[in-house]
C-alpha atoms as a PDB file:
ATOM      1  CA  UNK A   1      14.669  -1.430  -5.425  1.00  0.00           C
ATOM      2  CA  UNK A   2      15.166  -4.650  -3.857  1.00  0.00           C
ATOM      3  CA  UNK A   3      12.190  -6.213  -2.480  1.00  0.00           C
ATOM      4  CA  UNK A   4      11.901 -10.187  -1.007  1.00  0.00           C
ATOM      5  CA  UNK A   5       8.946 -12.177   0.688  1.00  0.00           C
ATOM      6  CA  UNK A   6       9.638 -11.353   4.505  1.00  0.00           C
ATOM      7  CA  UNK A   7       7.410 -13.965   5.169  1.00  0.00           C
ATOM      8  CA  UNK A   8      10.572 -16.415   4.134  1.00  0.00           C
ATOM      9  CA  UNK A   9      12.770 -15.100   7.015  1.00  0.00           C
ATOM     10  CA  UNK A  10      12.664 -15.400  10.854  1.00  0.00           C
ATOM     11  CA  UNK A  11      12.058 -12.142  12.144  1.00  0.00           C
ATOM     12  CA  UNK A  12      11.375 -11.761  15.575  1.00  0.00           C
ATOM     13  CA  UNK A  13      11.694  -8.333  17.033  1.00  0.00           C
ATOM     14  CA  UNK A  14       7.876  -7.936  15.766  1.00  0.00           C
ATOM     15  CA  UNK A  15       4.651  -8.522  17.371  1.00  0.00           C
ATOM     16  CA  UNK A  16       0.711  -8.778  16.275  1.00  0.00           C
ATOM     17  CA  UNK A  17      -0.078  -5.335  18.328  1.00  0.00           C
ATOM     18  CA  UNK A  18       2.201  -3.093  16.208  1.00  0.00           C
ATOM     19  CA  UNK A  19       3.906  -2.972  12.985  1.00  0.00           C
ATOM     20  CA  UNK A  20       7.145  -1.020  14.405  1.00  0.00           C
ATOM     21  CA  UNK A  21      10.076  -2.955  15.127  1.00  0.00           C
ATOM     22  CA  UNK A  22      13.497  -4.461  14.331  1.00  0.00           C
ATOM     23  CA  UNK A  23      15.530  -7.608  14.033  1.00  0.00           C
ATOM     24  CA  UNK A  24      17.703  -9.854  12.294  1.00  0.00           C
ATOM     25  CA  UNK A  25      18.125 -12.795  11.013  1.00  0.00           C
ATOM     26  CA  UNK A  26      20.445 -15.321   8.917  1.00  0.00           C
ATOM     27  CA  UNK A  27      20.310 -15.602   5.039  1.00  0.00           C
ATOM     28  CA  UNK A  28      18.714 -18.280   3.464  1.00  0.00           C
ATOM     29  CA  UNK A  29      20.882 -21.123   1.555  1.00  0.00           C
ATOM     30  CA  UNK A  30      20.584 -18.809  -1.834  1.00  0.00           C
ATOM     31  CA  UNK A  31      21.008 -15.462  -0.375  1.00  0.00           C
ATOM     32  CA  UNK A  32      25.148 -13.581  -1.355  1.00  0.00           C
ATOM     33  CA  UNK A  33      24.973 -11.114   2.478  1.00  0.00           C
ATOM     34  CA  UNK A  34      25.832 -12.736   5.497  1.00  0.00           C
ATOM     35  CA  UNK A  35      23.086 -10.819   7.697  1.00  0.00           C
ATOM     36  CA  UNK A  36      19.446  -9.577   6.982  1.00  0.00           C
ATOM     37  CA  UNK A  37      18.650  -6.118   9.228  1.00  0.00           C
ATOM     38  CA  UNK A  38      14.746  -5.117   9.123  1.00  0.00           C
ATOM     39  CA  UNK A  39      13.878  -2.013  11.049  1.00  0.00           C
ATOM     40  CA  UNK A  40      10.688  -0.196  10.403  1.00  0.00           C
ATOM     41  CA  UNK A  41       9.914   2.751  12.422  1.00  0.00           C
ATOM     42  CA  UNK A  42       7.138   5.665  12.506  1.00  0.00           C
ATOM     43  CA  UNK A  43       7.790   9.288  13.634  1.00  0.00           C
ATOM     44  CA  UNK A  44       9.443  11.770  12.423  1.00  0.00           C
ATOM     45  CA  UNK A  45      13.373  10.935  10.795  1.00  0.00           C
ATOM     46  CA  UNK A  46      13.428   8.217  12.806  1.00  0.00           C
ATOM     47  CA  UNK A  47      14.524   6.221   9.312  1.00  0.00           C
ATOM     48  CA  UNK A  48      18.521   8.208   9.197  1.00  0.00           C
ATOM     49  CA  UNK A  49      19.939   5.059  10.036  1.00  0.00           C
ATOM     50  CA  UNK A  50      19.969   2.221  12.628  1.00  0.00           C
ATOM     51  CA  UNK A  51      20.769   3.779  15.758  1.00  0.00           C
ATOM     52  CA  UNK A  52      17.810   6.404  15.059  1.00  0.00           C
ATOM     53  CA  UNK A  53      15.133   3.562  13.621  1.00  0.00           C
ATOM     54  CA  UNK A  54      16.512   0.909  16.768  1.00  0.00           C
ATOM     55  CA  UNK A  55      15.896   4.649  19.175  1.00  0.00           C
ATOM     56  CA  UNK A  56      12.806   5.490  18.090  1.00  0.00           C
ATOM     57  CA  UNK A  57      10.979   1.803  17.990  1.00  0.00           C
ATOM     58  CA  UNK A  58      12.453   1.198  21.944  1.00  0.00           C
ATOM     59  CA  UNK A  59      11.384   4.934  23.017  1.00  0.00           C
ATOM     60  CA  UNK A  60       7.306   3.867  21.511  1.00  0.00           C
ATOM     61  CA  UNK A  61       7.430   0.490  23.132  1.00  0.00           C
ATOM     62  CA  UNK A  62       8.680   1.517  26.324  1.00  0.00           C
ATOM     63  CA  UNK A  63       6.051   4.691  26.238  1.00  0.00           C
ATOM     64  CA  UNK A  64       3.206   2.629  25.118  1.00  0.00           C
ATOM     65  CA  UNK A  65       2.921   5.308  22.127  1.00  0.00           C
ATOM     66  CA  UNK A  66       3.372   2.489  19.156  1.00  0.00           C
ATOM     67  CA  UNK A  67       1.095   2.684  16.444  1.00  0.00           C
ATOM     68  CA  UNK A  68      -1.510  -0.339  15.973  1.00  0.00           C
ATOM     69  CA  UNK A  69      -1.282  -2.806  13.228  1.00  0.00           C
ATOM     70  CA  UNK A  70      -2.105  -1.403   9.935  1.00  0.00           C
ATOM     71  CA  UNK A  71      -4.756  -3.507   8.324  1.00  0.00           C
ATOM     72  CA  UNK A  72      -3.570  -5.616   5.598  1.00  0.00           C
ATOM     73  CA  UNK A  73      -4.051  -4.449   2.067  1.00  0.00           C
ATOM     74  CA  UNK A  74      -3.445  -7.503   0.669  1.00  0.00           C
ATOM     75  CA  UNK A  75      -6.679  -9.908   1.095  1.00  0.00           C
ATOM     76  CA  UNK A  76      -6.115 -13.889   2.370  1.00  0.00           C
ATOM     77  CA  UNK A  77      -6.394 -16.120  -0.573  1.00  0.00           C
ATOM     78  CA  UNK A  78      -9.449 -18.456  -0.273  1.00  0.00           C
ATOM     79  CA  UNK A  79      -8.250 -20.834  -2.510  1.00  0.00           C
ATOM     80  CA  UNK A  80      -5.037 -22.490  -2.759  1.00  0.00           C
ATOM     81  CA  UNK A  81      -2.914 -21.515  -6.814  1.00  0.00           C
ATOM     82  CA  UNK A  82      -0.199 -22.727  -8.746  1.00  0.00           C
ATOM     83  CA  UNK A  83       3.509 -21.498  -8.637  1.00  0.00           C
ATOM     84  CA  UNK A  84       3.979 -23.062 -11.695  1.00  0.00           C
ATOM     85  CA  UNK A  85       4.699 -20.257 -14.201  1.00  0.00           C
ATOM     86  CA  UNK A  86       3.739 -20.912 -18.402  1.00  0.00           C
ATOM     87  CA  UNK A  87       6.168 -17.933 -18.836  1.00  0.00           C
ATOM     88  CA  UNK A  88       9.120 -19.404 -17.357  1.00  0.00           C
ATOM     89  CA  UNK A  89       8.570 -23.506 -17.973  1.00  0.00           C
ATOM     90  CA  UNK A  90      11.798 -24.772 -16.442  1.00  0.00           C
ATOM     91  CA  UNK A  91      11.724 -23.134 -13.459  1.00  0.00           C
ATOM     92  CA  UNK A  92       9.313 -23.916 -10.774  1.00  0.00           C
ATOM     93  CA  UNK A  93       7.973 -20.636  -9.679  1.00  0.00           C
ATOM     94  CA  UNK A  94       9.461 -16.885 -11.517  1.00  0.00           C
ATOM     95  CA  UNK A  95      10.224 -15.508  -7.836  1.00  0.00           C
ATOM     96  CA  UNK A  96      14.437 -15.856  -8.408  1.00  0.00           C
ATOM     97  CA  UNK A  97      13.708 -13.915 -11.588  1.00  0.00           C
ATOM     98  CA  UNK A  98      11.617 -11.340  -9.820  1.00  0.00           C
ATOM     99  CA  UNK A  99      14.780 -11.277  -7.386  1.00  0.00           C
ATOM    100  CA  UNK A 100      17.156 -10.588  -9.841  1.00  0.00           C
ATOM    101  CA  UNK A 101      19.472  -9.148  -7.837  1.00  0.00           C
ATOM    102  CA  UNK A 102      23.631  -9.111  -6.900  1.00  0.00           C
ATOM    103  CA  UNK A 103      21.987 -10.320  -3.171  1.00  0.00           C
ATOM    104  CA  UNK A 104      21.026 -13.663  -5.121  1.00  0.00           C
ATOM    105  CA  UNK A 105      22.559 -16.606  -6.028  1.00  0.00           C
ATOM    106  CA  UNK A 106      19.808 -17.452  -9.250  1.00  0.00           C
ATOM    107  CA  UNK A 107      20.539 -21.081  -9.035  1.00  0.00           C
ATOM    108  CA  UNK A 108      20.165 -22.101  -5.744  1.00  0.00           C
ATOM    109  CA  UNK A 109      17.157 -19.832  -5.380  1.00  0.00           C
ATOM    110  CA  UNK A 110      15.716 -21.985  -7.945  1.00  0.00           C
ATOM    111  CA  UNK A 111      16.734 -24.952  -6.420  1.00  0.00           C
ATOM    112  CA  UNK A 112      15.372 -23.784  -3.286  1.00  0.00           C
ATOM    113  CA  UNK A 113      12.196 -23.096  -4.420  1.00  0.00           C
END
């Protein structure tokens, strides 16, 4: 499965009052697809494909029937920590690694990063 930090890209089509929603946005300078497509959704099937996710988000907003905002399982850090990886000295942080992925040019992620 391909996972990346969402918190890199520009989505807008989200709020802080629900977690539903959908948007895109444009790749970063190491990313291989022209076009990043985020759509989460939550009732029933509503996940088929884009039509149904895009359906069912606009049919909760417009019906005030959205789900709140989950509460975060991660916890805020309190303290700032290193990206600097022992592991993997001559990069700068092991995220392109964790990426590894045919969505992902390697080197510029590093250099990015």
């Amino acid at each position: 499965m391909f996972s990346f930090n969402l918190a890199l890209y520009s989505y807008r089509g989200f709020s802080n009052k629900t977690d539903i929603g959908y948007d895109s946005c444009s790749p970063l300078a190491f990313d291989l697809f022209t076009t990043s497509i985020l759509c989460l959704c939550a009732t029933n099937i509503c996940n088929q494909n884009l039509g149904t996710c895009q359906s069912s988000v606009n049919s909760q907003l417009q019906t005030n029937t959205a789900p709140p905002v989950l509460s975060s399982m991660i916890p805020g850090l309190e303290a700032s920590i290193s990206c600097f990886d022992t592991a993997y000295p001559s990069y700068s942080t092991s995220y392109c690694i964790d990426l590894a992925s045919p969505f992902i040019d390697i080197p510029k992620c590093n250099a990015y990063f």
